[in-house]
Protein backbone atom coordinates (compact mmCIF):
# COMPACT_ATOMS: atom_id res chain seq x y z
CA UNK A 1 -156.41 -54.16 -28.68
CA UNK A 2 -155.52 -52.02 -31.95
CA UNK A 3 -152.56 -50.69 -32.53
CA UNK A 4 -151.17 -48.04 -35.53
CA UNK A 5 -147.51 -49.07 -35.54
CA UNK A 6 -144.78 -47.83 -38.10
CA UNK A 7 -142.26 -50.25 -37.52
CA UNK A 8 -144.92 -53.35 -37.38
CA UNK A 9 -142.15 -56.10 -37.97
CA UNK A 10 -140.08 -55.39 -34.72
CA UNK A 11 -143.10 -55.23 -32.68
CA UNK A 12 -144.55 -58.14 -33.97
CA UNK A 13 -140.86 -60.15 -32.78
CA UNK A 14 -141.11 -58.62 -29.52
CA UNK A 15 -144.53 -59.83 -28.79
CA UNK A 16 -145.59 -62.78 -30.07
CA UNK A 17 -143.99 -65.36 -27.81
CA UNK A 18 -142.57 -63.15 -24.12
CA UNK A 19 -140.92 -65.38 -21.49
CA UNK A 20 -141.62 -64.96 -18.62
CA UNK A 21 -142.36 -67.17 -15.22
CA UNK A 22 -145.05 -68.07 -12.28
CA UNK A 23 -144.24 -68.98 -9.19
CA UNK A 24 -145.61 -72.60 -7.79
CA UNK A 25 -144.36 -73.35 -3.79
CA UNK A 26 -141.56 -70.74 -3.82
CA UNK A 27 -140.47 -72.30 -7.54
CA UNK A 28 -139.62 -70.22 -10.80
CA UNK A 29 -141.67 -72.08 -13.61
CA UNK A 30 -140.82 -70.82 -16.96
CA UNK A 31 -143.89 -69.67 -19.22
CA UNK A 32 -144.05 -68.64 -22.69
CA UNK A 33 -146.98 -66.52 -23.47
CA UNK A 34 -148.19 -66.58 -27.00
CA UNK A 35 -149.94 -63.46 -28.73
CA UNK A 36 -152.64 -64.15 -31.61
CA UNK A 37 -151.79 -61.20 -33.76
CA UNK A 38 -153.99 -60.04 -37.21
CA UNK A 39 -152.36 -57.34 -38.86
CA UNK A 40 -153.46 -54.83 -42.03
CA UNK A 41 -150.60 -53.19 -43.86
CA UNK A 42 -152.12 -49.91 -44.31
CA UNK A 43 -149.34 -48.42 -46.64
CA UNK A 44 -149.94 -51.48 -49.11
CA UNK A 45 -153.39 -51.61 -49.41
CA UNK A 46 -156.02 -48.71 -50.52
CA UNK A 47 -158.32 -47.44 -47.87
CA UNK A 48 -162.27 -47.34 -49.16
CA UNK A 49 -163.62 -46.29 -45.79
CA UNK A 50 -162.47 -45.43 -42.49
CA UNK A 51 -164.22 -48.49 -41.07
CA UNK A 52 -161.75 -50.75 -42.83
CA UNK A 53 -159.17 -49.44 -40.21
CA UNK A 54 -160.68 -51.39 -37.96
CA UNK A 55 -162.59 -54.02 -39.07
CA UNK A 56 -159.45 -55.62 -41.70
CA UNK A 57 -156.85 -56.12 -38.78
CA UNK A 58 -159.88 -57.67 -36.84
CA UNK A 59 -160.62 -60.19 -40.27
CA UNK A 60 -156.94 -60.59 -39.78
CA UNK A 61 -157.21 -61.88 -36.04
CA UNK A 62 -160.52 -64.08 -36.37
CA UNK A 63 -158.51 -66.09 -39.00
CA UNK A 64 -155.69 -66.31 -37.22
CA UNK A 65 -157.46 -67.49 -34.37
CA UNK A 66 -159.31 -69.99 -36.70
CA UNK A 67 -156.04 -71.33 -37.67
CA UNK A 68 -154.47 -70.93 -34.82
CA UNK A 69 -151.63 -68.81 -36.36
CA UNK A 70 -149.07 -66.25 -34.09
CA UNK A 71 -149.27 -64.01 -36.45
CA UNK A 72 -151.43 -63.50 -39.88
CA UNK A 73 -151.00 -60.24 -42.62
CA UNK A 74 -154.14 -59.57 -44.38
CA UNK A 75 -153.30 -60.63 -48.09
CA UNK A 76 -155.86 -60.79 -50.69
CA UNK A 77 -156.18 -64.38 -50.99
CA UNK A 78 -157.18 -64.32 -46.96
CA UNK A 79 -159.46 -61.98 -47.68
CA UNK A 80 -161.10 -63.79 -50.60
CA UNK A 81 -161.35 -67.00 -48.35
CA UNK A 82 -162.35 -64.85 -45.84
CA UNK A 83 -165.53 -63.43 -47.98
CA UNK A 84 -166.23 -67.15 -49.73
CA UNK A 85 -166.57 -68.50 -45.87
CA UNK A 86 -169.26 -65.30 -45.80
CA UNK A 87 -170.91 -66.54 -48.37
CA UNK A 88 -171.11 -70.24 -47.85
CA UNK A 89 -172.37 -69.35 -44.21
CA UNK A 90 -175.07 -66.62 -44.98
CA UNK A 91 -176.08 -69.08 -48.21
CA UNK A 92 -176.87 -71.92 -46.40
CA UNK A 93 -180.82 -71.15 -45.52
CA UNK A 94 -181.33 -70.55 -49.38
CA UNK A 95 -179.29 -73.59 -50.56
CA UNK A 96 -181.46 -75.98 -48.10
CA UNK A 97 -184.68 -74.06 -49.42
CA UNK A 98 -183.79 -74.51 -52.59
CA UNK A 99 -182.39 -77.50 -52.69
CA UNK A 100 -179.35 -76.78 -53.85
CA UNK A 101 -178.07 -79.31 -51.22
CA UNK A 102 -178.29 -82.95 -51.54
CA UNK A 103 -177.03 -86.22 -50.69
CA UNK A 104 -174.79 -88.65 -52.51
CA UNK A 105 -174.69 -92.33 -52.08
CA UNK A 106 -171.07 -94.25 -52.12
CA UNK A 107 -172.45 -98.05 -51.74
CA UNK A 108 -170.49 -99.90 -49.13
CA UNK A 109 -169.53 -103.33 -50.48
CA UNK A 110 -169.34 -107.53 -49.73
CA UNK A 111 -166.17 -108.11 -51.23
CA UNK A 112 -166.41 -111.56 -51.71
CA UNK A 113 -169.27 -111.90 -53.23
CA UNK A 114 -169.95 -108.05 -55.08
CA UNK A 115 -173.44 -107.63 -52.91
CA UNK A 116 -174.08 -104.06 -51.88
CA UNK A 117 -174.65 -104.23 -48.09
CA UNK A 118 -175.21 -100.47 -47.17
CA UNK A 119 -174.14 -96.86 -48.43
CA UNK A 120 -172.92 -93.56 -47.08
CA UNK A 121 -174.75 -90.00 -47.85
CA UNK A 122 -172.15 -87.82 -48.85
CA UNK A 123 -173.84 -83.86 -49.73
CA UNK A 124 -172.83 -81.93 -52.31
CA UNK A 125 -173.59 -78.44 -52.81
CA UNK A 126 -174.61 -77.48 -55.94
CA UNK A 127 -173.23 -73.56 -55.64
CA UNK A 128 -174.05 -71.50 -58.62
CA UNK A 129 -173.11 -73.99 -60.93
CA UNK A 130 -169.94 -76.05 -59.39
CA UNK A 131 -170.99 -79.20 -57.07
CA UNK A 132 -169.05 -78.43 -54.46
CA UNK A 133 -167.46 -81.52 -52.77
CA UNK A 134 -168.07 -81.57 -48.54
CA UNK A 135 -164.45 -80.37 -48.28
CA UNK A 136 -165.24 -76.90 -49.52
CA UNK A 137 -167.90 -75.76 -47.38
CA UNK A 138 -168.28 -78.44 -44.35
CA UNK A 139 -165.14 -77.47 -42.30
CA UNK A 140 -166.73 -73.45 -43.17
CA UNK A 141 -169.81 -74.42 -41.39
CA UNK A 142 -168.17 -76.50 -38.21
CA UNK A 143 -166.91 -73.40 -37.57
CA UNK A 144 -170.23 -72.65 -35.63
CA UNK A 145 -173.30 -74.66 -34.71
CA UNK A 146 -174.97 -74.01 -38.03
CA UNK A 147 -173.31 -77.60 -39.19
CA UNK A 148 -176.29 -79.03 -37.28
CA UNK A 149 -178.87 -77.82 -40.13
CA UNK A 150 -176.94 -79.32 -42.62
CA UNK A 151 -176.41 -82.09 -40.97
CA UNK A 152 -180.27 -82.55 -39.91
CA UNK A 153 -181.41 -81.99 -43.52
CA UNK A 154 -179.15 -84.93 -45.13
CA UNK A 155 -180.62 -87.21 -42.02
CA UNK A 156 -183.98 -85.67 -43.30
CA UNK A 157 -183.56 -86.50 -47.07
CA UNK A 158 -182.15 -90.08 -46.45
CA UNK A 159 -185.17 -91.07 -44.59
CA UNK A 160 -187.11 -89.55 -47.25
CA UNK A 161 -185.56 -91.47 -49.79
CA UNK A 162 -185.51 -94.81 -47.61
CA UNK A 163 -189.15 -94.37 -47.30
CA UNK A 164 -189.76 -94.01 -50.64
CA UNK A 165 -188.38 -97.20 -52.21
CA UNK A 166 -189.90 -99.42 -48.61
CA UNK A 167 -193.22 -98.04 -49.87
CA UNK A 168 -192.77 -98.54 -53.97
CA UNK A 169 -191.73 -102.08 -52.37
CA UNK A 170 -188.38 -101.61 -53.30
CA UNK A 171 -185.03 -103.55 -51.53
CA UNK A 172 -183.17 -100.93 -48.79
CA UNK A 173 -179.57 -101.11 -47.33
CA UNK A 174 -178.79 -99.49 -44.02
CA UNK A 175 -177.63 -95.63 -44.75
CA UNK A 176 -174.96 -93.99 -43.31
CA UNK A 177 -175.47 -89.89 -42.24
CA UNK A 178 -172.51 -88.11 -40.96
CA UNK A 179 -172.53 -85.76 -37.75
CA UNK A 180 -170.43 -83.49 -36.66
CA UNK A 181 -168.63 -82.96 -33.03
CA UNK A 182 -169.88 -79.83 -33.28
CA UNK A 183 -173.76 -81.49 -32.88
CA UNK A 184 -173.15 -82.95 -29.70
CA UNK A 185 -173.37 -79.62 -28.30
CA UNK A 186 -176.97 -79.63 -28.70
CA UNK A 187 -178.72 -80.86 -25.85
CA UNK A 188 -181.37 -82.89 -27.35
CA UNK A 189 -179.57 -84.00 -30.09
CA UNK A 190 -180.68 -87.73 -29.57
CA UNK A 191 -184.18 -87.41 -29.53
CA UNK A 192 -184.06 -85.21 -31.92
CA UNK A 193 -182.51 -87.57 -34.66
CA UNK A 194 -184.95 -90.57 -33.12
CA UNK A 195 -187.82 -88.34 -33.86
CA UNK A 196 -186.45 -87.94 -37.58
CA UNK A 197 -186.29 -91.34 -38.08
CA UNK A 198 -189.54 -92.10 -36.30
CA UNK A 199 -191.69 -89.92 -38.00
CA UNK A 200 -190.77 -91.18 -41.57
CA UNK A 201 -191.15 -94.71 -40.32
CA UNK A 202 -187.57 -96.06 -40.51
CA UNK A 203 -186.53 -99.03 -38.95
CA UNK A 204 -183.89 -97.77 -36.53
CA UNK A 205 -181.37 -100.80 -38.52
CA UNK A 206 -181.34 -98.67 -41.43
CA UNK A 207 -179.66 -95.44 -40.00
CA UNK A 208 -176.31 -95.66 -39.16
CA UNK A 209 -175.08 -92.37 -37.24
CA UNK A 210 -171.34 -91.61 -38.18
CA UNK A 211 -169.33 -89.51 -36.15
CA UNK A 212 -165.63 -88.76 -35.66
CA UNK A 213 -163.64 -89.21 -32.27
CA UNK A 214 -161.96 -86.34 -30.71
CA UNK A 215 -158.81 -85.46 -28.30
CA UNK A 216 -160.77 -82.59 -25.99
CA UNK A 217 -161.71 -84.46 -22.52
CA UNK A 218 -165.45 -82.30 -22.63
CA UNK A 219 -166.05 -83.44 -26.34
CA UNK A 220 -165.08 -87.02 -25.50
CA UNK A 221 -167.62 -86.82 -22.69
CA UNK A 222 -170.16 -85.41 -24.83
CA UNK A 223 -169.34 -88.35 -27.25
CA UNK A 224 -169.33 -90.80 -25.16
CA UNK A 225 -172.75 -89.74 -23.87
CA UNK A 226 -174.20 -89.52 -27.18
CA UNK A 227 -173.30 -92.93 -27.95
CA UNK A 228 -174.73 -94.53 -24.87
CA UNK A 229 -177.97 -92.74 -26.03
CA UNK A 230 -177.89 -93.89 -29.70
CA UNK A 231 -177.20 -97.46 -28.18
CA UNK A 232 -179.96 -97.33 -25.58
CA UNK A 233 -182.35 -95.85 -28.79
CA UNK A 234 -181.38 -99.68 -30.89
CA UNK A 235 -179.72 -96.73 -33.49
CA UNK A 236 -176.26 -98.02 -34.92
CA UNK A 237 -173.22 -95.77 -34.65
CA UNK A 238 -169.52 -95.68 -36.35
CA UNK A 239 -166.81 -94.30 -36.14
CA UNK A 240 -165.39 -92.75 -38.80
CA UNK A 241 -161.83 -92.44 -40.24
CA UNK A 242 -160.98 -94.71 -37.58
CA UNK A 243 -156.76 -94.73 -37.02
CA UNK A 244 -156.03 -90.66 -37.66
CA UNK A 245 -156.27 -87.80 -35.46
CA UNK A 246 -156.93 -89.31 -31.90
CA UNK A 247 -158.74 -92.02 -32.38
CA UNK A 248 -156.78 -94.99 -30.83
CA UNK A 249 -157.33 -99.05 -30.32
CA UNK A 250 -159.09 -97.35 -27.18
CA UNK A 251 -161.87 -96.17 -28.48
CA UNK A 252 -163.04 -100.02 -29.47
CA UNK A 253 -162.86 -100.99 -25.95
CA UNK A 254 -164.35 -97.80 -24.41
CA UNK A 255 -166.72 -96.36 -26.84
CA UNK A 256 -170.40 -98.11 -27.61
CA UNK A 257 -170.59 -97.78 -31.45
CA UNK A 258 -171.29 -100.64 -33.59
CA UNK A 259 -169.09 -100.33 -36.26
CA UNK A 260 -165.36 -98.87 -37.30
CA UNK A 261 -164.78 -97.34 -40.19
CA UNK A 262 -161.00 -97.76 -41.04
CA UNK A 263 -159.34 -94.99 -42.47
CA UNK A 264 -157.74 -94.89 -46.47
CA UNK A 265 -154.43 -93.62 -45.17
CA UNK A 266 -153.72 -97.46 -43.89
CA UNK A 267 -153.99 -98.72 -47.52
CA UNK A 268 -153.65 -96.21 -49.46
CA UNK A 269 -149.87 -97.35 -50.48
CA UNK A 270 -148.66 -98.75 -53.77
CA UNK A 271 -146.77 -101.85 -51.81
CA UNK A 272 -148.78 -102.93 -48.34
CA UNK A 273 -145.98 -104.10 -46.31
CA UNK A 274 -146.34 -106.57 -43.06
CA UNK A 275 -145.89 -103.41 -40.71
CA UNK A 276 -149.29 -102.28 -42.86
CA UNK A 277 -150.56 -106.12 -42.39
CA UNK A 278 -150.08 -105.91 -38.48
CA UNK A 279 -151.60 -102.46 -37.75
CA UNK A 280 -154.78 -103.28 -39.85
CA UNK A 281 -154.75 -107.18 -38.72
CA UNK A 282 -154.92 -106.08 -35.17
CA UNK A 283 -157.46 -103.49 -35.65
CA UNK A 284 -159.54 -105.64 -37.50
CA UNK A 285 -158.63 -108.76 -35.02
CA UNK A 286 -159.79 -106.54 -31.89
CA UNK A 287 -163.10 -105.74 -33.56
CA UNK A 288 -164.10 -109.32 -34.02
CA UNK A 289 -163.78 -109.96 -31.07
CA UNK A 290 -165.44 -107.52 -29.59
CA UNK A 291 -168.68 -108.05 -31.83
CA UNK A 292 -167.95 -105.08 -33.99
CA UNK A 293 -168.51 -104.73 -38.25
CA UNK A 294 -165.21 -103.39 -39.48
CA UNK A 295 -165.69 -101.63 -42.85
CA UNK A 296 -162.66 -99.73 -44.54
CA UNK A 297 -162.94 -96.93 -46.98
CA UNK A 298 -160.20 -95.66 -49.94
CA UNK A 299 -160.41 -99.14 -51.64
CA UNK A 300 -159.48 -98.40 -55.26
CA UNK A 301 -157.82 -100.78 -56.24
CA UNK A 302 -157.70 -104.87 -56.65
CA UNK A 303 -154.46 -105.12 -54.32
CA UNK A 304 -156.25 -103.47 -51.62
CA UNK A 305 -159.19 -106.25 -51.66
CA UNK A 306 -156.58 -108.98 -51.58
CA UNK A 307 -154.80 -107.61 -48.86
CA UNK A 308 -158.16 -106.92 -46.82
CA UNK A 309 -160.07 -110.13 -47.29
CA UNK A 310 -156.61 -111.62 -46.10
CA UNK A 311 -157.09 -109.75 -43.16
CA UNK A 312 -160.42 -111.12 -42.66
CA UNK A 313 -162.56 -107.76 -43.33
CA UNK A 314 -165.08 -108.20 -46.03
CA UNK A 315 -166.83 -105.07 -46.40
CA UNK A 316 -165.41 -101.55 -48.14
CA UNK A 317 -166.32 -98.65 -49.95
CA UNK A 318 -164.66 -96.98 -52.78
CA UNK A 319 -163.87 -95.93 -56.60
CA UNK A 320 -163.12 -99.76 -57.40
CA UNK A 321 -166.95 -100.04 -56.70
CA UNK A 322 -168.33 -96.96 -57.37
CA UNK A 323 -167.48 -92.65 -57.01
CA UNK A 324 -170.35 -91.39 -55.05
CA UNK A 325 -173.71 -91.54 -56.77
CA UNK A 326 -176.56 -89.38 -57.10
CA UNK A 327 -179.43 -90.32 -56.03
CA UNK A 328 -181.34 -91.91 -59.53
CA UNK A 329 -178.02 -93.07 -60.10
CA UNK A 330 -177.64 -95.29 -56.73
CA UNK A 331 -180.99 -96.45 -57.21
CA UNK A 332 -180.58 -98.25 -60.36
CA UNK A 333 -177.66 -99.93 -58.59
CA UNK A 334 -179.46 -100.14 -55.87
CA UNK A 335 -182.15 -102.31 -57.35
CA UNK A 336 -179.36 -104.58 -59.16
CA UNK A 337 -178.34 -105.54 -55.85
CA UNK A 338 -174.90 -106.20 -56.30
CA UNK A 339 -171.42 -106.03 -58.26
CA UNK A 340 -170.15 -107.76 -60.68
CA UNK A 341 -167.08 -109.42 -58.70
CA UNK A 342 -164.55 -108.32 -61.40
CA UNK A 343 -161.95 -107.42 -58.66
CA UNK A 344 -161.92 -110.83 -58.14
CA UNK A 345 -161.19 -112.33 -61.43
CA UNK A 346 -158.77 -109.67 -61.82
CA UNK A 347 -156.69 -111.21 -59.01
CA UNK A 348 -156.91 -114.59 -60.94
């Protein structure tokens, strides 16, 4: 509905939460209804073309909708992140053709003994100059199925590269390619990532599929399915940023992955307390048992390896070791094979 209104504020009060009721067995049930309002202060800003009437108040709505907002005004820095989503959704064919797009290895690490023991591909965008971190266009793109592309080509170039080094006889660690919730929404999206690593002849130990739990009953179905598949396919699967959102001690017990990926927010403190030391013990204490790797992420510094190995988790990833590499760069780490344990002799 579009509405010219003079006295836009008062409307805007009366509207965007009404009281009201339903009736359930004879019963009065109070209801709020909530409006989703985008509006375009036509007074304040100049009018180019008559379309603009229109099609700014409806800008206005489809980002308040996006972040789920009562009520949005169309202000010029919504409209510029308005136009750079635009752009990092119609650029995404050209970036992948031009390979503008890559991935990014952050080796995952032994922490007892420095030996690199796997990686995660990380993509960066390389966007007219700026390498734009997966923050900045990744959350643009789950907006909408087109994720899966992006998604697909990293899975794509991994295998490539794992290829690569098996044939110049070169040592491989088992990779790590994020997908999205918004993937499982594809109907063949198993086969389709067996078929990837099938045709480039990957052992199926050398892909590790991460993906992120969710609170939405039909997603966690869809998950759940998924995993069953990968499992059934001999492909490993984590869980990533295992402990935020809705991911729960649950999610061990009921979902098939292989591996947990503990969040940074449980260590990321200056002092790790024993509140932080029984949270993470019985994460990590639950996995065991249940035949599980535990790896935890956001380890940056020696305290953090300390309080982990402690624990009894021996495997991280994170600036201590190494920022995300590019690819020539993680190979000639790669073929070193480990770390020097100086995190070690720094807690000495």
């Amino acid at each position: 509905m579009l509405l010219l209104l003079r006295k836009a504020e008062y409307f805007l009060n009366e509207i965007k939460a009404v009281e009201t009721y339903g009736l359930y067995k004879g019963k009065k049930i109070p209801v709020i209804i909530r409006a989703t309002i985008g509006v375009f202060d036509l007074e304040a800003r100049k009018i180019h073309h008559p379309g603009e009437i229109i099609g700014q108040p409806g800008a206005a709505l489809n980002y308040a909708r996006r972040k789920r907002k009562n009520v949005v005004w169309l202000t010029p820095e919504i409209m510029d992140e308005i136009f750079f989503d635009k752009q990092i959704y119609d650029g995404l064919t050209t970036a992948l053709n031009n390979g503008d797009i890559t991935a990014y290895y952050q080796p995952k690490v032994n922490l007892e003994t420095g030996e690199i023991i796997g990686a995660e591909a990380l993509v960066r965008w390389n966007y007219g100059g700026t390498m734009l971190a997966p923050d900045g266009f990744v959350p643009i793109l789950e907006k909408s199925t087109r994720i899966s592309e992006l998604d697909f080509y990293i899975l794509r170039q991994v295998c490539q590269m794992l290829e690569e080094r098996k044939k110049e006889g070169k040592a491989v660690v088992p990779i790590s390619v994020n997908f999205s919730k918004r993937d499982l929404e594809i109907p063949n999206i198993s086969s389709r990532i067996t078929d990837i690593i099938d045709k480039y002849g990957i052992d199926k130990e050398e892909i590790i599929i991460e993906v992120t739990e969710t609170a939405y009953s039909d997603e966690q179905e869809r998950l759940l399915s998924f995993l069953r598949q990968m499992r059934d396919n001999d492909i490993s699967t984590s869980i990533d940023d295992f402990g935020t959102g809705y991911s729960s001690l649950s999610v061990i017990r009921e979902y098939p992955v292989s591996e947990i990926k503990i969040d940074k927010s449980f260590i990321d403190k200056e002092v790790l307390t024993r509140e932080d030391e029984a949270i993470v013990g019985s994460v990590i204490a639950m996995a065991r048992m249940l035949r599980l790797q535990v790896i935890t992420e956001g380890v940056d510094r020696c305290e953090q390896v300390d309080f982990l190995l402690r624990l009894g988790c021996s495997s991280a990833q994170g600036f201590l070791f190494d920022k995300p590499l590019c690819y020539d760069d993680f190979s000639k780490v790669l073929d070193r094979g480990r770390y020097e344990v100086t995190w070690a002799k720094k807690r000495k």
